[in-house]
Protein backbone atom coordinates (compact mmCIF):
# COMPACT_ATOMS: atom_id res chain seq x y z
CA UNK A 1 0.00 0.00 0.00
CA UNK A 2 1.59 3.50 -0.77
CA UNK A 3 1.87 5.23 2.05
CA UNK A 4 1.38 9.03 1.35
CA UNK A 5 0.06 10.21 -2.38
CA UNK A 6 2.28 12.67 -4.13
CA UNK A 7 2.26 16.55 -3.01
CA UNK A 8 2.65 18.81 -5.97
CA UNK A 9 5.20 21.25 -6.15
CA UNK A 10 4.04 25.02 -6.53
CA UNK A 11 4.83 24.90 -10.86
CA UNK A 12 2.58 21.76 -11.06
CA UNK A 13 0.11 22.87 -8.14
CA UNK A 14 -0.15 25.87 -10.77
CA UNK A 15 -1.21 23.79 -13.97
CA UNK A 16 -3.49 21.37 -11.54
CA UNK A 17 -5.36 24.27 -10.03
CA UNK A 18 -5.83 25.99 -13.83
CA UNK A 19 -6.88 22.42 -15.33
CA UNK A 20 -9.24 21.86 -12.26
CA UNK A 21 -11.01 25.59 -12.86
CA UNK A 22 -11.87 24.25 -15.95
CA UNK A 23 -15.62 23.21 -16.48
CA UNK A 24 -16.06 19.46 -16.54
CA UNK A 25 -17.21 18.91 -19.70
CA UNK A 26 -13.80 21.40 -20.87
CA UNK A 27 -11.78 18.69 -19.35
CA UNK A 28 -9.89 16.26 -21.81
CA UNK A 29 -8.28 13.54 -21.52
CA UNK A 30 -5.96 14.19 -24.62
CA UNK A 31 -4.59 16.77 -22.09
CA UNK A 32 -2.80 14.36 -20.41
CA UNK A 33 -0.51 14.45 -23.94
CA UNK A 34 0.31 18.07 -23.88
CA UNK A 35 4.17 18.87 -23.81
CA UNK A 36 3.53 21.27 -21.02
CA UNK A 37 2.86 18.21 -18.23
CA UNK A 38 6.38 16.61 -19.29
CA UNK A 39 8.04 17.94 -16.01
CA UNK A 40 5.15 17.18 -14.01
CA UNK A 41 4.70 13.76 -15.07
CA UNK A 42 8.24 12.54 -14.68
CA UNK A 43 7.91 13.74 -11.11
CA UNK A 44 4.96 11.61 -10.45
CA UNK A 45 5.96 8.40 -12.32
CA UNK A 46 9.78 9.09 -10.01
CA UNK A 47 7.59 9.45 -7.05
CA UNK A 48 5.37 6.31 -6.81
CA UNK A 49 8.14 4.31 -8.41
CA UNK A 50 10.36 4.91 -5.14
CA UNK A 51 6.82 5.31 -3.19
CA UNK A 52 6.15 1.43 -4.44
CA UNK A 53 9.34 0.15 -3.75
CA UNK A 54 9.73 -0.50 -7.75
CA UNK A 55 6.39 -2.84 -7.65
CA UNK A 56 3.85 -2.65 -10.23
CA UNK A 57 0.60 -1.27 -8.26
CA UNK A 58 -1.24 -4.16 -9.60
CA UNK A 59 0.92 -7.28 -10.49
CA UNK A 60 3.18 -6.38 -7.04
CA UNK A 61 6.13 -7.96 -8.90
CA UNK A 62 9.41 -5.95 -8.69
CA UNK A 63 10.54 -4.50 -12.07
CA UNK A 64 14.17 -4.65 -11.20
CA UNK A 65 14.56 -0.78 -12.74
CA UNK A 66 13.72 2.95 -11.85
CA UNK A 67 13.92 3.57 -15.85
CA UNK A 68 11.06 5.66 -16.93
CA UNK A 69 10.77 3.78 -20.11
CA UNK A 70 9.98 0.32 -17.99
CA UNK A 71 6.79 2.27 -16.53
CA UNK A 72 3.55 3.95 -16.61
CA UNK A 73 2.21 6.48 -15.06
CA UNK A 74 -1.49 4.38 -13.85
CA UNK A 75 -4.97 6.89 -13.60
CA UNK A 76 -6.89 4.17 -11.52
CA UNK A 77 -10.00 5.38 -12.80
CA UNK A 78 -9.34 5.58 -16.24
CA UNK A 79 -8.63 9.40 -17.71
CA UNK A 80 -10.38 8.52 -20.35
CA UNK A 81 -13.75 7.92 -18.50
CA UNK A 82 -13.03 10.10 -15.92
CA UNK A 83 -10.97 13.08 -16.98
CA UNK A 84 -11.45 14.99 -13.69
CA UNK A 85 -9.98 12.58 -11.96
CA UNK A 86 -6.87 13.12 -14.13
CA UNK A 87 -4.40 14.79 -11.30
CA UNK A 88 -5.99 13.63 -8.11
CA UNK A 89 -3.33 12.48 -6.21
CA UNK A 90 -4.90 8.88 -5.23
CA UNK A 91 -5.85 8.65 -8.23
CA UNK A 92 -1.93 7.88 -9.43
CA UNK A 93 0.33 4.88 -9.35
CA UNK A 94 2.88 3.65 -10.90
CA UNK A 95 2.27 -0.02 -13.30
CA UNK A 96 4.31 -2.39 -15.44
CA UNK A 97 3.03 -1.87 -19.26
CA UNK A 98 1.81 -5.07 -19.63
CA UNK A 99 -0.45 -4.40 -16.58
CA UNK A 100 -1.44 -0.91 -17.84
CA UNK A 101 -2.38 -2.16 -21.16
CA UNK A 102 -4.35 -5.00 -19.67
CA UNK A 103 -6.53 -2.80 -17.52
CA UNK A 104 -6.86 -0.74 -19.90
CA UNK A 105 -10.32 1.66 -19.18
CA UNK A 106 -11.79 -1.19 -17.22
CA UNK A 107 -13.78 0.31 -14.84
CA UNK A 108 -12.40 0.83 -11.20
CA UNK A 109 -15.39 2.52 -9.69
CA UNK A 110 -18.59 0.76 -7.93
CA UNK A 111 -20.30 3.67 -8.60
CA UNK A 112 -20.09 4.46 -12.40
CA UNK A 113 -19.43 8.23 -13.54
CA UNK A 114 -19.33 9.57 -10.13
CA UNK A 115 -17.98 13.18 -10.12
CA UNK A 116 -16.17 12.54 -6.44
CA UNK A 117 -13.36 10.86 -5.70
CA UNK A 118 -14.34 8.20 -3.63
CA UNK A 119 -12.51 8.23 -0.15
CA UNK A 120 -11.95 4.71 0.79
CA UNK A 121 -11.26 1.30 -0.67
CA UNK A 122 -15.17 0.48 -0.50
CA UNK A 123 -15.39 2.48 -3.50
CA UNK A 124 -13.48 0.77 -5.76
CA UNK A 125 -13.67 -2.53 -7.68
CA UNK A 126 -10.18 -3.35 -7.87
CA UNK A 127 -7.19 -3.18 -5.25
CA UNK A 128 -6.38 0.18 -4.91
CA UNK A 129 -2.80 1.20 -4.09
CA UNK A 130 -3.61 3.68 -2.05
CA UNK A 131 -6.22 2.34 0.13
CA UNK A 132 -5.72 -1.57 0.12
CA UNK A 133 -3.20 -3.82 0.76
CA UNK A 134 -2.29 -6.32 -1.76
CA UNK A 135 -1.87 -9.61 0.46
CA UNK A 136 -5.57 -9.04 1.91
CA UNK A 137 -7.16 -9.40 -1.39
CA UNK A 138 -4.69 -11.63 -3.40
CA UNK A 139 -2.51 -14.58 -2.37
CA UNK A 140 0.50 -14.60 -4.85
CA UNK A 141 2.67 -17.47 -4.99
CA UNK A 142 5.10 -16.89 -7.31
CA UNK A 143 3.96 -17.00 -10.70
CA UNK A 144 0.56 -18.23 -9.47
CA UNK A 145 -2.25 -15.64 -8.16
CA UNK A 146 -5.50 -16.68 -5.98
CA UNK A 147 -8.12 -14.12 -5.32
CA UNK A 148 -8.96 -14.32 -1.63
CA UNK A 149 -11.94 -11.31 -2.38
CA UNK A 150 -14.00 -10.62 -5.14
CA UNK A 151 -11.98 -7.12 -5.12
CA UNK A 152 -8.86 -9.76 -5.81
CA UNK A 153 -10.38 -11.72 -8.22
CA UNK A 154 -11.37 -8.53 -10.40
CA UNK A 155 -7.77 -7.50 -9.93
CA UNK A 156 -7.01 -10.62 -11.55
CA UNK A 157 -8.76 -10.19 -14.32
CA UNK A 158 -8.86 -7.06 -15.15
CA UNK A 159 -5.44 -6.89 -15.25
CA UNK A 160 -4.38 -10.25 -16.72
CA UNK A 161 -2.28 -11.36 -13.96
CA UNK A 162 -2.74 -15.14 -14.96
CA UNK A 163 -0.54 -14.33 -17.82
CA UNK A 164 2.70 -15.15 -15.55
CA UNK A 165 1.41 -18.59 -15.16
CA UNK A 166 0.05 -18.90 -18.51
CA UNK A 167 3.49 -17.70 -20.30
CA UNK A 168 5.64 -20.46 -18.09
CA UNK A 169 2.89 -23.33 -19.66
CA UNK A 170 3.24 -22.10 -23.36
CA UNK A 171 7.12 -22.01 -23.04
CA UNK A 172 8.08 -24.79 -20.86
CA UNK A 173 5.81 -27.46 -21.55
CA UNK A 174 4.38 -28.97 -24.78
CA UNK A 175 0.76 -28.00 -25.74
CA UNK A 176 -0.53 -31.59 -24.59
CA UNK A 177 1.20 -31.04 -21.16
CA UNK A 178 -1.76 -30.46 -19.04
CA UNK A 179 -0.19 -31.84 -15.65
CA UNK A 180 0.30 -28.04 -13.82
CA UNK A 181 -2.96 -27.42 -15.03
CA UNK A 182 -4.55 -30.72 -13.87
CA UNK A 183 -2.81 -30.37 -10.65
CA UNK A 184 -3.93 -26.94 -9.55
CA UNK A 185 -7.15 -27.55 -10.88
CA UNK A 186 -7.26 -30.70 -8.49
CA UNK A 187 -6.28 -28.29 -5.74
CA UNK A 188 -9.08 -26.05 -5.85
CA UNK A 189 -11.49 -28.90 -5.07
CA UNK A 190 -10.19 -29.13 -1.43
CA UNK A 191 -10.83 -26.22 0.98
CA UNK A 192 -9.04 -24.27 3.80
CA UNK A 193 -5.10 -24.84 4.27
CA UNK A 194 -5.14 -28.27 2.54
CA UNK A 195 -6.52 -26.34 -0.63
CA UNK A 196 -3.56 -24.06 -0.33
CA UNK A 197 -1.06 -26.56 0.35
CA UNK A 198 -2.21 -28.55 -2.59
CA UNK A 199 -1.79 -25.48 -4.85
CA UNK A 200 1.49 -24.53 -3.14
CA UNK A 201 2.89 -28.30 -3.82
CA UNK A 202 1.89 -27.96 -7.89
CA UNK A 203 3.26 -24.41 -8.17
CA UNK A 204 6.82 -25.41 -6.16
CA UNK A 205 7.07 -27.51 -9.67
CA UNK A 206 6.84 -24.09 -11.30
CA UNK A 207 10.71 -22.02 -12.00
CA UNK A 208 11.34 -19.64 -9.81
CA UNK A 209 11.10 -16.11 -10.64
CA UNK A 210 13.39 -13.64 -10.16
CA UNK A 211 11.81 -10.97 -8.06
């Protein structure tokens, strides 16, 4: 969970404050583009990197690099849906592309095309960075995710995070090499702490990752 959202410095408070004056429907997304944020976005992605201990809000994996080019700056409710939401503070993160691109403008908020920023994780569909921590909604062991809340499982989903697992099948093993599969599958019909030790056992068959 990131512990403190970013405080803007008086230049960006400056072009924040102007963009927020602005009449909702004057707000656009495409602003996000403009060459005259280029300062201000650097300092946010360089913030919540180092704020998220180089861990992809969503994934949690470590990318193993503070270089800008191996990041995005995140808009948990999508800019594109919710443009006035574009500089909130809680509203930023820093993701891995691949997660970024898999959420996409999937929407984050229970409450469709609410004008307010909602001010706990109870308004939110997904795990939120700033107001949830990861281990109470997904159990991740190691290239293998389990949702232990439906706010986990959307997470999941939403932004692909079976693709870890997925990717070590395609590579590793032959396309009629269902065992992993099979086995974790098997897993899931027991319940409790045997469930997880079942799935633990299949994925310790898994490579190791690196993070």
């Amino acid at each position: 969970m990131i512990a403190a959202p970013i405080a803007y410095c008086e230049a960006d408070n400056q072009l924040v404050a102007a963009f927020d004056a602005l009449a909702r429907g004057d707000k656009a997304p495409g602003y996000w583009a403009d060459d005259i944020l280029a300062g201000l976005k650097t300092r946010v992605k360089a913030y919540y990197i180092t704020a998220q201990s180089s861990r992809c809000c969503y994934c949690d994996r470590h990318q193993g690099t503070e270089n800008h080019r191996s990041w995005d700056v995140e808009h948990i409710a999508d800019r594109s849906k919710y443009p006035w939401f574009m500089f909130t503070p809680k509203n930023l993160a820093a993701a891995c592309p691949d997660c970024n691109v898999a959420k996409s403008d999937k929407e984050a908020l229970v409450t469709a095309g609410r004008k307010t920023y909602p001010a706990d994780s109870a308004g939110f569909r997904l795990v939120h960075p700033h107001f949830d921590s990861f281990a109470d909604h997904i159990l991740r062991l190691d290239l293998v995710y389990i949702p232990k809340t439906k706010k986990g499982k959307y997470t999941i989903i939403a932004c692909d995070l079976l693709r870890f697992a997925e990717k070590y099948i395609a590579w590793e093993n032959s396309a009629a090499d269902t065992r992993f599969e099979a086995e974790v599958n098997a897993a899931f019909q027991h319940s409790g702490a045997a469930g997880l030790a079942a799935v633990a056992e299949a994925i310790a068959k898994l490579p190791k990752s690196t993070d």
